[in-house]
C-alpha atoms as a PDB file:
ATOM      1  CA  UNK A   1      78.046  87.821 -45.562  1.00  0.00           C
ATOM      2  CA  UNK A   2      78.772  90.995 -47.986  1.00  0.00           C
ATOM      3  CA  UNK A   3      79.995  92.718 -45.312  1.00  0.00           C
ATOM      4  CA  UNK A   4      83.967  91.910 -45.385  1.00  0.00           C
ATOM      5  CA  UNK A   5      84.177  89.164 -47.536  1.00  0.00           C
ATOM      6  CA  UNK A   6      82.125  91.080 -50.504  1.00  0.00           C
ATOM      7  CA  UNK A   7      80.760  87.131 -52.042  1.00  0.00           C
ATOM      8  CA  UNK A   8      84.312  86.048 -51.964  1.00  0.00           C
ATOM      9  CA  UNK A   9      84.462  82.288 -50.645  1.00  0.00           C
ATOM     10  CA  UNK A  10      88.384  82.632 -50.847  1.00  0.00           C
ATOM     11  CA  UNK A  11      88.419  85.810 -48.359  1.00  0.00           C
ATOM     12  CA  UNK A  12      90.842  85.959 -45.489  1.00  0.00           C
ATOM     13  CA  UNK A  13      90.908  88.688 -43.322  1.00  0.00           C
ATOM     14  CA  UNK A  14      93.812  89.849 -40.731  1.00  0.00           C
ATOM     15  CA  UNK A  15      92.130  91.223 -37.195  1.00  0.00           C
ATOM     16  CA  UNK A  16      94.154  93.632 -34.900  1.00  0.00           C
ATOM     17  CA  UNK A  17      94.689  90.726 -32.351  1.00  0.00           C
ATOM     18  CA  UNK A  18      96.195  88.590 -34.364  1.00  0.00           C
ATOM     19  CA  UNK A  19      93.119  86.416 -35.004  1.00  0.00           C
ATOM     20  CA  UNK A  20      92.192  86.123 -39.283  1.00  0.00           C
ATOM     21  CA  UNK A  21      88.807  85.093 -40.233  1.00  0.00           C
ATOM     22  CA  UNK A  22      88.164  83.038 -43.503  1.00  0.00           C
ATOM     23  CA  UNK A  23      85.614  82.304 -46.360  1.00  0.00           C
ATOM     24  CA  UNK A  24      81.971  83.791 -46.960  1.00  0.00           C
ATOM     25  CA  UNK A  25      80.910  84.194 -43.508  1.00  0.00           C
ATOM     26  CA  UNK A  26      84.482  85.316 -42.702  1.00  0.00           C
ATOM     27  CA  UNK A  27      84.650  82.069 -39.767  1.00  0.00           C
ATOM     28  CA  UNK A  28      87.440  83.411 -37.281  1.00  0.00           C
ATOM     29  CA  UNK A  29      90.248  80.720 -35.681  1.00  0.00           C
ATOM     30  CA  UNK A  30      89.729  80.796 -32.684  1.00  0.00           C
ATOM     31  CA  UNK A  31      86.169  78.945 -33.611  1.00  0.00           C
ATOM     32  CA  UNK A  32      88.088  76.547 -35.723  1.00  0.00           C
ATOM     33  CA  UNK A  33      88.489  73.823 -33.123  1.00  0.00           C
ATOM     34  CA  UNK A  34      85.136  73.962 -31.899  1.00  0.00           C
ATOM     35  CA  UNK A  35      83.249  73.657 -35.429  1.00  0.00           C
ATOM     36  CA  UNK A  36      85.845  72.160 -37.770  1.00  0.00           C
ATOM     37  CA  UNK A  37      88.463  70.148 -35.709  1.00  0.00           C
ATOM     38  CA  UNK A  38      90.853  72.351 -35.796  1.00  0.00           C
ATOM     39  CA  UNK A  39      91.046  73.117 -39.519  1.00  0.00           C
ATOM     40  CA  UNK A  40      90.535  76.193 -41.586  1.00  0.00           C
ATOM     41  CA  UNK A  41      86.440  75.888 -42.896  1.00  0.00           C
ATOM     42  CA  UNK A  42      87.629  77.148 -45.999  1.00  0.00           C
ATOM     43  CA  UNK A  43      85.345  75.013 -48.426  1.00  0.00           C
ATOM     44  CA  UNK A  44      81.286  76.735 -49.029  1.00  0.00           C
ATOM     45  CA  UNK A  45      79.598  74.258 -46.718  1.00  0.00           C
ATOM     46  CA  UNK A  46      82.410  73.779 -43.693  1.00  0.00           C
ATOM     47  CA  UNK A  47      82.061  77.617 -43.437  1.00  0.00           C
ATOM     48  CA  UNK A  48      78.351  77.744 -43.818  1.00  0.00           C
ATOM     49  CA  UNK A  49      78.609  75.009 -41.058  1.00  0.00           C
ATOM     50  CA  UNK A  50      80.595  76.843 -38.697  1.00  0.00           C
ATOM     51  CA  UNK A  51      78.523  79.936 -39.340  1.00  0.00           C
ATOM     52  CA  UNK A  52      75.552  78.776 -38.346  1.00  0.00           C
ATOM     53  CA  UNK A  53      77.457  76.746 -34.957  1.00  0.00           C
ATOM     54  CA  UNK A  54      78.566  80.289 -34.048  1.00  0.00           C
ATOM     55  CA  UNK A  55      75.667  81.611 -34.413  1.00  0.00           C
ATOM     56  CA  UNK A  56      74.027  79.334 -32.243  1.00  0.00           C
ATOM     57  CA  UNK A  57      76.723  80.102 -29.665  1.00  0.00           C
ATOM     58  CA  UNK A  58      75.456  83.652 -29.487  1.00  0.00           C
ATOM     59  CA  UNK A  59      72.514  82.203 -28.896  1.00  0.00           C
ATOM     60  CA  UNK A  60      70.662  82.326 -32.135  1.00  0.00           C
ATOM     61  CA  UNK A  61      72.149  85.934 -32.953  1.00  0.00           C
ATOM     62  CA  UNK A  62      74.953  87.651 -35.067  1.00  0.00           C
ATOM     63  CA  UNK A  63      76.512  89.271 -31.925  1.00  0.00           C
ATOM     64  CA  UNK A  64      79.852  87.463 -33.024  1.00  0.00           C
ATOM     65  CA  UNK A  65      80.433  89.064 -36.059  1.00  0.00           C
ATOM     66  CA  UNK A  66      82.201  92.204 -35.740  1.00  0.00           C
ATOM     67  CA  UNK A  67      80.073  93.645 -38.636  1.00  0.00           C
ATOM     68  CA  UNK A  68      76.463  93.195 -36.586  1.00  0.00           C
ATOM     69  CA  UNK A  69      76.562  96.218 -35.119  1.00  0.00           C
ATOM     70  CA  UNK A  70      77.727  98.211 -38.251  1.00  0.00           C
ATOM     71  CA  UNK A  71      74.332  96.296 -40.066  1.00  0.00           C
ATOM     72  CA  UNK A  72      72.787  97.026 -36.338  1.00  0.00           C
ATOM     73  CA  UNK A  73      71.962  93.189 -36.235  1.00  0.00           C
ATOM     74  CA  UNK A  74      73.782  92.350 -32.802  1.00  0.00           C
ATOM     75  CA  UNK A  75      70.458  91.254 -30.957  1.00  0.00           C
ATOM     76  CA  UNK A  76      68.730  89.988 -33.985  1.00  0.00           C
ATOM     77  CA  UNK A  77      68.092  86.511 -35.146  1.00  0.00           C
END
């Protein structure tokens, strides 16, 4: 959660594709439909909420996040 967004529940972050990721856990769009109908999870517990769905998705890991492998946390739950 430090990673990008540094504590910041207000962070938005630009990728190279074109995607942007939002709030603490940094949440990016194209998971918005899937965890928060569509909408930006820019409020604490949407984007704790969506966290943890995406998490799930990798099954119960943090292989999403584009930091895991920089925290070496890929394969890890």
């Amino acid at each position: 959660m430090n990673a990008e967004s540094a504590g910041n529940s207000n962070t938005m972050n630009y990728n190279s594709d074109g995607s942007f990721d939002v709030g603490l856990w940094l949440v990016n769009n194209y998971n918005w439909n899937a965890c928060s109908g569509g909408s930006a999870p820019c409020g604490a517990s949407a984007n704790l909420q969506c966290a943890i769905d995406v998490y799930n998705w990798g099954g119960r890991t943090w292989k999403f996040w584009s930091t895991c492998a920089k925290c070496g946390v890929c394969n890890s739950n």
